[in-house]
C-alpha atoms as a PDB file:
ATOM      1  CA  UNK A   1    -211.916-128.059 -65.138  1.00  0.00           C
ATOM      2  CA  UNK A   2    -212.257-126.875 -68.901  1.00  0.00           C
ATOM      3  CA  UNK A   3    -215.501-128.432 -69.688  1.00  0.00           C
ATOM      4  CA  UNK A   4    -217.233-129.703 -66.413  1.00  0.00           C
ATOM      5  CA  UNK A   5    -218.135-133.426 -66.415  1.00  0.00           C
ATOM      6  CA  UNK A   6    -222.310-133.740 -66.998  1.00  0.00           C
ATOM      7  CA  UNK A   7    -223.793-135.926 -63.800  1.00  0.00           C
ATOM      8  CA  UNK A   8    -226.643-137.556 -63.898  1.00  0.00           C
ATOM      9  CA  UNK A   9    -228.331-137.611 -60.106  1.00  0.00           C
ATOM     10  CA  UNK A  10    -230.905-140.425 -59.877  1.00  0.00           C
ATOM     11  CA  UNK A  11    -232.919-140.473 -56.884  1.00  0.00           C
ATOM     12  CA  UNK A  12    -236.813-140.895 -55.581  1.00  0.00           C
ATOM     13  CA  UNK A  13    -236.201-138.426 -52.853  1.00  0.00           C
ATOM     14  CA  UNK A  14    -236.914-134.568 -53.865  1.00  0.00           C
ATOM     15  CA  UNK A  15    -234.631-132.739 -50.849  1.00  0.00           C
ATOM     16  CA  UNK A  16    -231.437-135.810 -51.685  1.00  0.00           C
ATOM     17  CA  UNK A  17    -231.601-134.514 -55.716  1.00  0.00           C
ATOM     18  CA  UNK A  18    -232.122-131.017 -54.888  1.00  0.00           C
ATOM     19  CA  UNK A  19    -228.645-131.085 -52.186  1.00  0.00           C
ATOM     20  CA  UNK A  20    -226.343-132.755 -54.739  1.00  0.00           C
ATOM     21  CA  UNK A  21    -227.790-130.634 -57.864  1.00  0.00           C
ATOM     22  CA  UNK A  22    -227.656-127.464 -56.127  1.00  0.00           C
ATOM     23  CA  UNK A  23    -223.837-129.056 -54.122  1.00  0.00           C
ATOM     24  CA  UNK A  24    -222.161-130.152 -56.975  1.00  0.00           C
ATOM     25  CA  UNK A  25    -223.857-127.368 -59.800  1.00  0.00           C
ATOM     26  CA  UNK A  26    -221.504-124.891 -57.059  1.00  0.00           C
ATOM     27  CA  UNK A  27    -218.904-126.987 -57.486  1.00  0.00           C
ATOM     28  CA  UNK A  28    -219.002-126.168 -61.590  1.00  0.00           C
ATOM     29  CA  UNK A  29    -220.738-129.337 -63.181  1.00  0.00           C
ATOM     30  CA  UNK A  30    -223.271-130.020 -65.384  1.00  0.00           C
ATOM     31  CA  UNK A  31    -226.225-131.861 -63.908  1.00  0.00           C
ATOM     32  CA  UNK A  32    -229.109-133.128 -64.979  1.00  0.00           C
ATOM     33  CA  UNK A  33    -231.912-135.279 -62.448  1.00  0.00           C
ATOM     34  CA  UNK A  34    -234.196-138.348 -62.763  1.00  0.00           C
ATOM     35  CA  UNK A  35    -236.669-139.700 -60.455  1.00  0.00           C
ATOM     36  CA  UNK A  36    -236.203-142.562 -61.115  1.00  0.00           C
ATOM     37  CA  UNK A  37    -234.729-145.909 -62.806  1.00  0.00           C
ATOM     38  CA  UNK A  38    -237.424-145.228 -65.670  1.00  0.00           C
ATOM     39  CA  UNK A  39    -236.074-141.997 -66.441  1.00  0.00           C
ATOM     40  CA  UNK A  40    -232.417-142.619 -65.642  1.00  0.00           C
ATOM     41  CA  UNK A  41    -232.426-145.462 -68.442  1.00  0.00           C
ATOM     42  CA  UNK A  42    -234.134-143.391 -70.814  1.00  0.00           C
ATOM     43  CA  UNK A  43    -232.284-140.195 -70.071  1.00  0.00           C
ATOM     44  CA  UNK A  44    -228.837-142.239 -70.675  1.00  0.00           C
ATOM     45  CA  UNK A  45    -229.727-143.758 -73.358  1.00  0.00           C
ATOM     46  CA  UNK A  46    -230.333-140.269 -75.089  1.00  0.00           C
ATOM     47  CA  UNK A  47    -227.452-138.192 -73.378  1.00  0.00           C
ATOM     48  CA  UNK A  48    -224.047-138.779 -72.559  1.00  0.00           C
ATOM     49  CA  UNK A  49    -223.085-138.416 -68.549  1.00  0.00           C
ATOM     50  CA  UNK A  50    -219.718-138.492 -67.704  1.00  0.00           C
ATOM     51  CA  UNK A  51    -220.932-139.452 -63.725  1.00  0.00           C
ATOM     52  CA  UNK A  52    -224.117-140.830 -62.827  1.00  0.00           C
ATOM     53  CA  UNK A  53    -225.432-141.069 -58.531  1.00  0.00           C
ATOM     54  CA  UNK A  54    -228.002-143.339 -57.815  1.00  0.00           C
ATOM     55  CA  UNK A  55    -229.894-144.458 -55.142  1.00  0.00           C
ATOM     56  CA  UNK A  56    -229.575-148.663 -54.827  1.00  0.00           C
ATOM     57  CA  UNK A  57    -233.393-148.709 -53.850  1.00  0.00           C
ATOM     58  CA  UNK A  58    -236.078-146.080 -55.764  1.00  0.00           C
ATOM     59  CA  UNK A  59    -240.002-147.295 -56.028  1.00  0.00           C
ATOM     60  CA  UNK A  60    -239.829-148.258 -59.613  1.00  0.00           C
ATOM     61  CA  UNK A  61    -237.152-150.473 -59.699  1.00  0.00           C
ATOM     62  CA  UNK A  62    -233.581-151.418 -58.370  1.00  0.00           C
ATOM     63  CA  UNK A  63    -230.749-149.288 -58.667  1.00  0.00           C
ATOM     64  CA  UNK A  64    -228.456-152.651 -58.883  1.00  0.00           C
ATOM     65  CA  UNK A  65    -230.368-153.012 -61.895  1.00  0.00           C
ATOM     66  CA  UNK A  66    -229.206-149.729 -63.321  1.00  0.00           C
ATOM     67  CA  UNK A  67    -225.585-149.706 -62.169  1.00  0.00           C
ATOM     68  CA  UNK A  68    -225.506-152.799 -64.267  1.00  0.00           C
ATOM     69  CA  UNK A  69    -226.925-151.182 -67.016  1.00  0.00           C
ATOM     70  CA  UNK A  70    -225.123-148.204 -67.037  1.00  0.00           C
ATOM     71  CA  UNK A  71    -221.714-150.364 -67.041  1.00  0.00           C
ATOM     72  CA  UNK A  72    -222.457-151.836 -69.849  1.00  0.00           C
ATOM     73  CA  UNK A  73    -222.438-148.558 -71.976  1.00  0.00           C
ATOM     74  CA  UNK A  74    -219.781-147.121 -74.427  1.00  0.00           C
ATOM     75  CA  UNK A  75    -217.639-146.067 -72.696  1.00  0.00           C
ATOM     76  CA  UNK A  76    -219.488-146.551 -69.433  1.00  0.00           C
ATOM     77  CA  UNK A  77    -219.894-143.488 -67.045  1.00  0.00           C
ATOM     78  CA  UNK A  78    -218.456-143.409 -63.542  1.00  0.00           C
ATOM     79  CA  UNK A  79    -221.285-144.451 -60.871  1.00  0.00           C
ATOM     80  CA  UNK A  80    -221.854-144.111 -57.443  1.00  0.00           C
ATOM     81  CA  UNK A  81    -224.551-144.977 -55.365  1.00  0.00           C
ATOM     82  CA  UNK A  82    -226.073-143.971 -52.707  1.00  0.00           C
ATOM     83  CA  UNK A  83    -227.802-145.756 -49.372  1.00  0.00           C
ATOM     84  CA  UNK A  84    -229.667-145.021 -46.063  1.00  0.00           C
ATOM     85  CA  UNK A  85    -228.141-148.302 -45.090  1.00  0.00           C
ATOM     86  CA  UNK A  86    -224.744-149.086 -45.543  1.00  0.00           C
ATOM     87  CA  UNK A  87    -224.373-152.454 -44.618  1.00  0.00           C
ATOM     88  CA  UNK A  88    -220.981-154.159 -45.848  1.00  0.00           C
ATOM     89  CA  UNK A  89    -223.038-156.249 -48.145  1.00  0.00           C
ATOM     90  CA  UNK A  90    -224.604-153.575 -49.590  1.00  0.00           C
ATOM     91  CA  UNK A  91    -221.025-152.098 -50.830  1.00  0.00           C
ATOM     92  CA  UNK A  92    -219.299-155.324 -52.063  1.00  0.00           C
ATOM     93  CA  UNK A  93    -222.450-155.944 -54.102  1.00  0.00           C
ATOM     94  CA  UNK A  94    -222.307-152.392 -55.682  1.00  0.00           C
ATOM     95  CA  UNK A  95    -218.483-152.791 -55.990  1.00  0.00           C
ATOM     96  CA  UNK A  96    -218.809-156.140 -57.821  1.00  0.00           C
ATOM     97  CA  UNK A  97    -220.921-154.792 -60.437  1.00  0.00           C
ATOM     98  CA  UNK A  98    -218.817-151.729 -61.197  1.00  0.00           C
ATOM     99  CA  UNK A  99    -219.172-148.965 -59.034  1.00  0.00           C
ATOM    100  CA  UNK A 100    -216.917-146.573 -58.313  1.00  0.00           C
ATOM    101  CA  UNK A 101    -218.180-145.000 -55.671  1.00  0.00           C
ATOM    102  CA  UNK A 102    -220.441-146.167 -52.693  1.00  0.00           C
ATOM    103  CA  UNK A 103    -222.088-142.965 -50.311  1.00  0.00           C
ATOM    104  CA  UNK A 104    -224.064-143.206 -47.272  1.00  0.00           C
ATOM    105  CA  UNK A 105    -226.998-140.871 -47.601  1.00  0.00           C
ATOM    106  CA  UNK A 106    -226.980-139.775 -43.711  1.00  0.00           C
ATOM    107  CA  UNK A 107    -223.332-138.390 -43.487  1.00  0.00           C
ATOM    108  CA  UNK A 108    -221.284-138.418 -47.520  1.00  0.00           C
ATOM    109  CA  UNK A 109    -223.747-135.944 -49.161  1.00  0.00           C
ATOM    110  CA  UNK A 110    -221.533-132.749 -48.683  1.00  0.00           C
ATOM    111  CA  UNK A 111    -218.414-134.843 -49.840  1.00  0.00           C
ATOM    112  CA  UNK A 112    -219.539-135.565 -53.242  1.00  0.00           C
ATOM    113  CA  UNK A 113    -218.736-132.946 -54.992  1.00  0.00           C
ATOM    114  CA  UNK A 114    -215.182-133.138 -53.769  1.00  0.00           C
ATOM    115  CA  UNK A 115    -214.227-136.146 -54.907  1.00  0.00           C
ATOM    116  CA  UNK A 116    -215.795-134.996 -58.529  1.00  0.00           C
ATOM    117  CA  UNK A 117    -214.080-131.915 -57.898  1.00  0.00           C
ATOM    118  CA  UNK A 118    -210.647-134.294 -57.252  1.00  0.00           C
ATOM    119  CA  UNK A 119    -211.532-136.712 -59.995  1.00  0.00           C
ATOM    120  CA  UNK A 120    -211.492-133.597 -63.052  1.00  0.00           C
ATOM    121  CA  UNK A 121    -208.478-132.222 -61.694  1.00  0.00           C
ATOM    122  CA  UNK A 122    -206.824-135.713 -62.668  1.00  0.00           C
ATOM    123  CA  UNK A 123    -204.616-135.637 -65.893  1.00  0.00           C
ATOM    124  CA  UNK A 124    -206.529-136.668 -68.662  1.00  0.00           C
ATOM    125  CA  UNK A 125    -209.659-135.773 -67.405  1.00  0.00           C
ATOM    126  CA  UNK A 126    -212.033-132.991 -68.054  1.00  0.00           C
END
Protein backbone atom coordinates (compact mmCIF):
# COMPACT_ATOMS: atom_id res chain seq x y z
CA UNK A 1 0.00 0.00 0.00
CA UNK A 2 2.00 3.20 -1.20
CA UNK A 3 -0.19 5.80 0.23
CA UNK A 4 -2.77 4.20 2.71
CA UNK A 5 -6.44 4.90 1.89
CA UNK A 6 -7.84 7.81 4.62
CA UNK A 7 -11.15 6.17 6.51
CA UNK A 8 -13.48 7.98 7.96
CA UNK A 9 -15.07 5.87 11.16
CA UNK A 10 -18.48 7.32 12.09
CA UNK A 11 -19.95 6.05 15.13
CA UNK A 12 -21.86 7.26 18.58
CA UNK A 13 -20.16 4.56 20.51
CA UNK A 14 -16.58 5.61 22.09
CA UNK A 15 -15.03 1.74 22.65
CA UNK A 16 -16.65 0.73 18.56
CA UNK A 17 -14.42 4.04 17.14
CA UNK A 18 -11.61 3.49 19.37
CA UNK A 19 -11.35 -0.72 18.10
CA UNK A 20 -11.48 0.11 14.37
CA UNK A 21 -9.14 3.39 14.72
CA UNK A 22 -6.67 1.74 16.79
CA UNK A 23 -7.51 -2.02 14.28
CA UNK A 24 -7.23 -0.62 11.10
CA UNK A 25 -4.44 2.53 12.06
CA UNK A 26 -2.20 -1.19 12.69
CA UNK A 27 -3.21 -2.24 9.65
CA UNK A 28 -1.38 1.12 7.95
CA UNK A 29 -4.37 3.57 7.17
CA UNK A 30 -5.17 6.87 7.68
CA UNK A 31 -8.14 7.47 9.93
CA UNK A 32 -9.89 10.07 11.05
CA UNK A 33 -13.39 9.74 13.61
CA UNK A 34 -16.80 11.47 13.94
CA UNK A 35 -19.41 11.09 16.45
CA UNK A 36 -21.70 11.50 14.60
CA UNK A 37 -23.86 12.18 11.27
CA UNK A 38 -23.27 16.04 12.11
CA UNK A 39 -19.70 15.73 12.00
CA UNK A 40 -19.38 12.99 9.39
CA UNK A 41 -21.22 15.42 6.81
CA UNK A 42 -19.20 18.24 7.72
CA UNK A 43 -15.92 16.40 7.99
CA UNK A 44 -16.58 15.00 4.25
CA UNK A 45 -17.51 17.78 2.93
CA UNK A 46 -14.04 19.36 3.91
CA UNK A 47 -11.73 16.20 3.44
CA UNK A 48 -11.46 13.59 1.05
CA UNK A 49 -11.92 9.75 2.53
CA UNK A 50 -11.20 7.12 0.38
CA UNK A 51 -13.52 4.63 2.95
CA UNK A 52 -15.99 5.81 5.27
CA UNK A 53 -17.77 3.09 8.38
CA UNK A 54 -20.82 4.10 9.77
CA UNK A 55 -23.14 3.08 12.13
CA UNK A 56 -26.97 2.84 10.35
CA UNK A 57 -28.44 4.26 13.73
CA UNK A 58 -26.33 7.24 15.84
CA UNK A 59 -28.56 9.79 18.18
CA UNK A 60 -28.41 12.65 15.82
CA UNK A 61 -29.60 11.28 12.86
CA UNK A 62 -29.74 8.18 10.45
CA UNK A 63 -26.86 6.68 9.02
CA UNK A 64 -29.18 5.70 5.81
CA UNK A 65 -29.27 9.27 5.57
CA UNK A 66 -25.53 9.60 5.28
CA UNK A 67 -24.72 6.57 3.14
CA UNK A 68 -26.96 8.38 0.75
CA UNK A 69 -25.17 11.36 1.07
CA UNK A 70 -21.89 10.19 0.89
CA UNK A 71 -22.83 8.32 -2.56
CA UNK A 72 -23.64 11.11 -4.03
CA UNK A 73 -20.06 12.67 -3.82
CA UNK A 74 -17.28 13.06 -6.51
CA UNK A 75 -16.14 10.36 -6.82
CA UNK A 76 -18.03 8.80 -3.94
CA UNK A 77 -16.00 6.93 -1.17
CA UNK A 78 -16.44 3.25 -0.42
CA UNK A 79 -18.97 2.76 2.67
CA UNK A 80 -19.76 0.28 5.00
CA UNK A 81 -21.94 0.19 7.76
CA UNK A 82 -22.20 -1.14 10.68
CA UNK A 83 -25.26 -2.77 12.98
CA UNK A 84 -26.05 -4.42 16.39
CA UNK A 85 -28.85 -5.93 14.41
CA UNK A 86 -28.41 -7.49 11.29
CA UNK A 87 -31.63 -8.29 10.12
CA UNK A 88 -31.82 -9.17 6.24
CA UNK A 89 -33.73 -6.00 5.77
CA UNK A 90 -31.37 -4.05 7.29
CA UNK A 91 -28.60 -5.19 4.54
CA UNK A 92 -30.69 -5.02 1.30
CA UNK A 93 -31.66 -1.51 2.39
CA UNK A 94 -27.94 -0.48 2.90
CA UNK A 95 -27.07 -2.42 -0.31
CA UNK A 96 -29.73 -0.58 -2.36
CA UNK A 97 -28.43 2.71 -1.56
CA UNK A 98 -24.79 1.96 -2.30
CA UNK A 99 -22.95 0.27 0.19
CA UNK A 100 -20.28 -1.74 -0.18
CA UNK A 101 -19.94 -3.24 2.77
CA UNK A 102 -22.50 -4.30 5.54
CA UNK A 103 -20.72 -5.45 9.30
CA UNK A 104 -22.36 -6.77 12.26
CA UNK A 105 -21.03 -4.92 15.25
CA UNK A 106 -21.08 -8.15 17.68
CA UNK A 107 -18.77 -10.51 15.59
CA UNK A 108 -17.08 -8.41 11.96
CA UNK A 109 -15.12 -5.77 13.98
CA UNK A 110 -11.66 -7.60 13.84
CA UNK A 111 -12.31 -8.36 10.04
CA UNK A 112 -12.39 -4.90 8.85
CA UNK A 113 -9.28 -4.07 8.40
CA UNK A 114 -8.71 -7.11 6.26
CA UNK A 115 -10.86 -6.59 3.74
CA UNK A 116 -9.31 -2.79 3.53
CA UNK A 117 -6.14 -4.45 3.80
CA UNK A 118 -7.45 -6.85 0.57
CA UNK A 119 -9.18 -3.98 -1.14
CA UNK A 120 -5.50 -1.67 -1.48
CA UNK A 121 -3.70 -4.59 -2.52
CA UNK A 122 -6.12 -4.58 -5.68
CA UNK A 123 -4.51 -3.23 -8.97
CA UNK A 124 -5.28 0.18 -9.36
CA UNK A 125 -5.75 0.92 -5.99
CA UNK A 126 -3.75 2.69 -3.40
Amino acid sequence: MSSPFHILVVDDQPSIRLMLESGLSLSGFRVSCARNGTEAVMAASSKKFDAVISDIYMPDGDGLALLSALKHLDPPPLVGMLTHYPLEAYRKRCLALGADYFWDKSKDLAAIPAAFRELARRPGRS
